[in-house]
N, C-alpha and C. Protein backbone atom coordinates (compact mmCIF):
# COMPACT_ATOMS: atom_id res chain seq x y z
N UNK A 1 11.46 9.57 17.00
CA UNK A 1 10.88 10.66 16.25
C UNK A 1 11.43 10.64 14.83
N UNK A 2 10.60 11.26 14.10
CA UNK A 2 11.00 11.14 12.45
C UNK A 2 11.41 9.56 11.76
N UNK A 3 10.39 9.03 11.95
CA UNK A 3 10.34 7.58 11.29
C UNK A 3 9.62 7.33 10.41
N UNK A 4 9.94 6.91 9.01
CA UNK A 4 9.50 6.59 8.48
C UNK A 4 9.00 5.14 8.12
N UNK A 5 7.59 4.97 7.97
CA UNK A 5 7.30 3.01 8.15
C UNK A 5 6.69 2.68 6.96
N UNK A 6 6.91 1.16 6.75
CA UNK A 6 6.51 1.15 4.74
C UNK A 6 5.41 -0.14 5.85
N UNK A 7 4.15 -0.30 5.02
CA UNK A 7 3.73 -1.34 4.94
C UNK A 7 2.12 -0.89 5.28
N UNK A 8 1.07 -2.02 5.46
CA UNK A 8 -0.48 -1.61 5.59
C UNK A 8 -0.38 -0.66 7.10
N UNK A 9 -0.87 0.23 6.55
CA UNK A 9 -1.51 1.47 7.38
C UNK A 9 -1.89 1.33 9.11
N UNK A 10 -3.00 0.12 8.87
CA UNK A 10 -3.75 -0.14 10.25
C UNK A 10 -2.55 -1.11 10.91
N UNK A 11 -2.02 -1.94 10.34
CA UNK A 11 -1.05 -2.67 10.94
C UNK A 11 0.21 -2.10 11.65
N UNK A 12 0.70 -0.99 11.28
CA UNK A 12 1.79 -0.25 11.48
C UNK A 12 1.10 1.05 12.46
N UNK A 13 -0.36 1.31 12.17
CA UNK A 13 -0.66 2.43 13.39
C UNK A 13 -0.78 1.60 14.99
N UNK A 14 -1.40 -0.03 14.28
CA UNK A 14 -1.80 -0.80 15.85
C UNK A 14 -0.39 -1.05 16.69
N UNK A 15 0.36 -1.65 15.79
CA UNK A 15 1.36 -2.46 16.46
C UNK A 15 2.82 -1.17 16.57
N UNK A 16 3.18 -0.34 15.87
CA UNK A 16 4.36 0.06 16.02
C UNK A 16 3.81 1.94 16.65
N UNK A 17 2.71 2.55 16.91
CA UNK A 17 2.81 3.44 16.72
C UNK A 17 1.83 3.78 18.29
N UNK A 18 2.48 4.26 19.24
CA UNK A 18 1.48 4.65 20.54
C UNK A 18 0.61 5.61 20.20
N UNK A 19 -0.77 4.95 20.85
CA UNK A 19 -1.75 6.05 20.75
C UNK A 19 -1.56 7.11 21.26
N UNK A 20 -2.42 8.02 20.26
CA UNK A 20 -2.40 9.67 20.12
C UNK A 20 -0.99 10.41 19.88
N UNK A 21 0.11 9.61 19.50
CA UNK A 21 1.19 10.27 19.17
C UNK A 21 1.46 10.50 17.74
N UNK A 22 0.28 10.47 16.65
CA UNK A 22 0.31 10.51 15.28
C UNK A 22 0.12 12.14 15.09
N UNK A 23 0.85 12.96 14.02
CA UNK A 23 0.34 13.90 13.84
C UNK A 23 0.21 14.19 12.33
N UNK A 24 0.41 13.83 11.32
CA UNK A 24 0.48 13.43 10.62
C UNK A 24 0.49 11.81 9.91
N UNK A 25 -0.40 11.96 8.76
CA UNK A 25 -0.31 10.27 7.55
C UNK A 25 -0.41 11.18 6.52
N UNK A 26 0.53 10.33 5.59
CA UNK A 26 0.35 10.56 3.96
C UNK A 26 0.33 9.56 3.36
N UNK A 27 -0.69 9.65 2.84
CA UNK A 27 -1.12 8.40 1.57
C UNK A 27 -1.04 8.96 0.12
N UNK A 28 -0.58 8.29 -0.61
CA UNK A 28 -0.16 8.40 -1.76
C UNK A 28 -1.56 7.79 -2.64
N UNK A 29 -2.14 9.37 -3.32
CA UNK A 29 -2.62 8.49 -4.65
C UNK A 29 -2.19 8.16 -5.87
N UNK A 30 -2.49 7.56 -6.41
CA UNK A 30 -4.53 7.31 -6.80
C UNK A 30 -4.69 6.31 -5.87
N UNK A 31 -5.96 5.86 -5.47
CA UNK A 31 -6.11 4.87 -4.12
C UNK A 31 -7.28 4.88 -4.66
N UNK A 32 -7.67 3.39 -4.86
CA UNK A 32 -8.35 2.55 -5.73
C UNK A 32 -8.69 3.24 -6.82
N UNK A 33 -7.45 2.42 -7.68
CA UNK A 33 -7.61 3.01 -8.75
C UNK A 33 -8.31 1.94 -10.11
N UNK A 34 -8.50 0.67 -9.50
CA UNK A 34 -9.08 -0.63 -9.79
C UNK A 34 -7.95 -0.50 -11.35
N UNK A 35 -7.02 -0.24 -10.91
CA UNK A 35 -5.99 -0.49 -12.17
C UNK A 35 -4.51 -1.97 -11.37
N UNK A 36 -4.46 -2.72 -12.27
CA UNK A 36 -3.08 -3.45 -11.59
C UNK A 36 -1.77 -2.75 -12.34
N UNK A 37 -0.79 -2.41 -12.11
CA UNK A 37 0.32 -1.39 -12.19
C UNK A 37 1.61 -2.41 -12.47
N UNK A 38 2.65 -2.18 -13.65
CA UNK A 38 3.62 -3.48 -13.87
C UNK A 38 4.35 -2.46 -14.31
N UNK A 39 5.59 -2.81 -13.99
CA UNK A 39 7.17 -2.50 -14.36
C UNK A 39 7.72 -2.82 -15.48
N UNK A 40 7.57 -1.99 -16.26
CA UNK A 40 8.18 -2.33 -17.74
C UNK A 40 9.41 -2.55 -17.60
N UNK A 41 10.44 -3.43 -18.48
CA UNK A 41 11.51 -3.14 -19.30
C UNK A 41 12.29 -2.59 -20.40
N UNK A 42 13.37 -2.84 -20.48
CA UNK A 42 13.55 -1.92 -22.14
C UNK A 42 15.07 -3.15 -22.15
N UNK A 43 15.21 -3.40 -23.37
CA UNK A 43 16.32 -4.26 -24.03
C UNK A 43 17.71 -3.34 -23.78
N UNK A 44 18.55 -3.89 -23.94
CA UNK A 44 20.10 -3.33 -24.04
C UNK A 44 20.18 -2.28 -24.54
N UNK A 45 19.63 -2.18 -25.64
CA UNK A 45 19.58 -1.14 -26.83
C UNK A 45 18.78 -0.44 -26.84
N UNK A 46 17.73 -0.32 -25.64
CA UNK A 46 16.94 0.63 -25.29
C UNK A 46 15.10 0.31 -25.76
N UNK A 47 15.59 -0.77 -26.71
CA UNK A 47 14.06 -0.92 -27.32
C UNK A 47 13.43 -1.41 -26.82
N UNK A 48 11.99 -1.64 -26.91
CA UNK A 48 10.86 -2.01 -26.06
C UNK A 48 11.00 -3.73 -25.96
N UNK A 49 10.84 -3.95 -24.46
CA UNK A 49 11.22 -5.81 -24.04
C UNK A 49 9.24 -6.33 -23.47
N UNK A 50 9.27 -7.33 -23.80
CA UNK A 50 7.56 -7.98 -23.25
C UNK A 50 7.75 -8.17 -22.00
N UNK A 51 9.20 -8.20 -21.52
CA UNK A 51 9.62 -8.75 -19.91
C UNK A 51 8.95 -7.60 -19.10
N UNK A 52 8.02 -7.83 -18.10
CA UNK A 52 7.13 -7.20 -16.93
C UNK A 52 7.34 -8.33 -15.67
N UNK A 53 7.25 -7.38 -14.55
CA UNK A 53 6.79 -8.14 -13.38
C UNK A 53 5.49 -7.03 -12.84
N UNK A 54 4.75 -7.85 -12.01
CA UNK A 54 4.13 -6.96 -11.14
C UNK A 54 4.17 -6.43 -10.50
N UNK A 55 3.73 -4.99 -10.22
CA UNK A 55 4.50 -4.22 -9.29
C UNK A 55 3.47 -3.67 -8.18
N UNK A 56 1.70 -4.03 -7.92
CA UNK A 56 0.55 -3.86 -7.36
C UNK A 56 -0.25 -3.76 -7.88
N UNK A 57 -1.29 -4.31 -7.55
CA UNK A 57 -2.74 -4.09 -7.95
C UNK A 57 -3.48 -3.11 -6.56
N UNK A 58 -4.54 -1.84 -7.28
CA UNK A 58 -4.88 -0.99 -6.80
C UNK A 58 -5.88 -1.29 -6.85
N UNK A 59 -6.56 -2.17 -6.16
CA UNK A 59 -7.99 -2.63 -6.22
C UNK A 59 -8.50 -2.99 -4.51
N UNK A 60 -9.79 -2.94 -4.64
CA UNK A 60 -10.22 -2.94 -2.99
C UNK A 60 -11.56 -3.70 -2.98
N UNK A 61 -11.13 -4.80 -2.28
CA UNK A 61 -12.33 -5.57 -2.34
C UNK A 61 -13.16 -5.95 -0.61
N UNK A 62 -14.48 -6.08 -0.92
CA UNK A 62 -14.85 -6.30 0.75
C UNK A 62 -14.33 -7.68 0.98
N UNK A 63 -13.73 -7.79 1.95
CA UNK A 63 -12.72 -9.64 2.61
C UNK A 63 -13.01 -10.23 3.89
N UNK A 64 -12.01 -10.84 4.21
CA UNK A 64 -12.25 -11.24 5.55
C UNK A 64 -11.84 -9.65 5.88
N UNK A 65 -10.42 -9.40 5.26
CA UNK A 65 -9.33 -8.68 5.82
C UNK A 65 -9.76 -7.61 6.04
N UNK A 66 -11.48 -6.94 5.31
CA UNK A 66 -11.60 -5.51 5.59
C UNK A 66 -12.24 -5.32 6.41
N UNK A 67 -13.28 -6.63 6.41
CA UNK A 67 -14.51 -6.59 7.17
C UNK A 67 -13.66 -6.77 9.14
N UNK A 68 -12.12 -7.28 8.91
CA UNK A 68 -11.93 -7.52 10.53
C UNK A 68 -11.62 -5.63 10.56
N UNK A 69 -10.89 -5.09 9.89
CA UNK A 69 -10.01 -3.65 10.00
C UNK A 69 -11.48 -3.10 10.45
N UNK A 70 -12.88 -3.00 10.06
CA UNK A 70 -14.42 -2.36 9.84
C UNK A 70 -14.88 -2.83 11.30
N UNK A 71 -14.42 -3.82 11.98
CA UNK A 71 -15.11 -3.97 13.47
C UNK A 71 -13.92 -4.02 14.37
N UNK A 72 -12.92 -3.48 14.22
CA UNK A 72 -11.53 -3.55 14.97
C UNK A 72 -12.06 -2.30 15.72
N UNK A 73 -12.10 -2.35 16.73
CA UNK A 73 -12.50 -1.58 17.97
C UNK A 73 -10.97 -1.22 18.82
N UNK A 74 -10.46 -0.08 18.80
CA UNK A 74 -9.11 0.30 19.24
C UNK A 74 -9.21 -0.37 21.02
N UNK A 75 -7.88 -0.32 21.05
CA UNK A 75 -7.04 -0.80 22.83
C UNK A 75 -8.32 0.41 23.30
């Protein structure tokens, strides 16, 4: 009880979570926000650095990956 789980949604309800024991989900928006999202830096001295990594892209495309989640028929 009281667990918190990081990762895709359907993957973590199939495999780690017994049916009908959900009573609560929170999803965090914005959700598709067709924006990609990067982690700025700042220099020693506080001033602005070009150094970024990526930190997600909020984009949703039709895939293999959605189209299997769209005919996934529960246990």
């Amino acid at each position: 009880m009281n667990h918190l789980y990081y990762g895709d949604n359907l993957t973590v309800l199939r495999d780690s979570i017994r049916d009908e024991s959900v009573d609560l989900i929170y999803l965090d928006p914005p959700f598709n926000s067709n924006a990609s999202y990067n982690v700025l830096f700042k220099g020693l001295s506080g001033s602005e650095s070009a150094a970024q990594i990526e930190a997600f892209d909020d984009t949703w495309h039709w895939n293999h990956s959605a189209e299997a989640a769209h005919l996934y028929t529960p246990r």
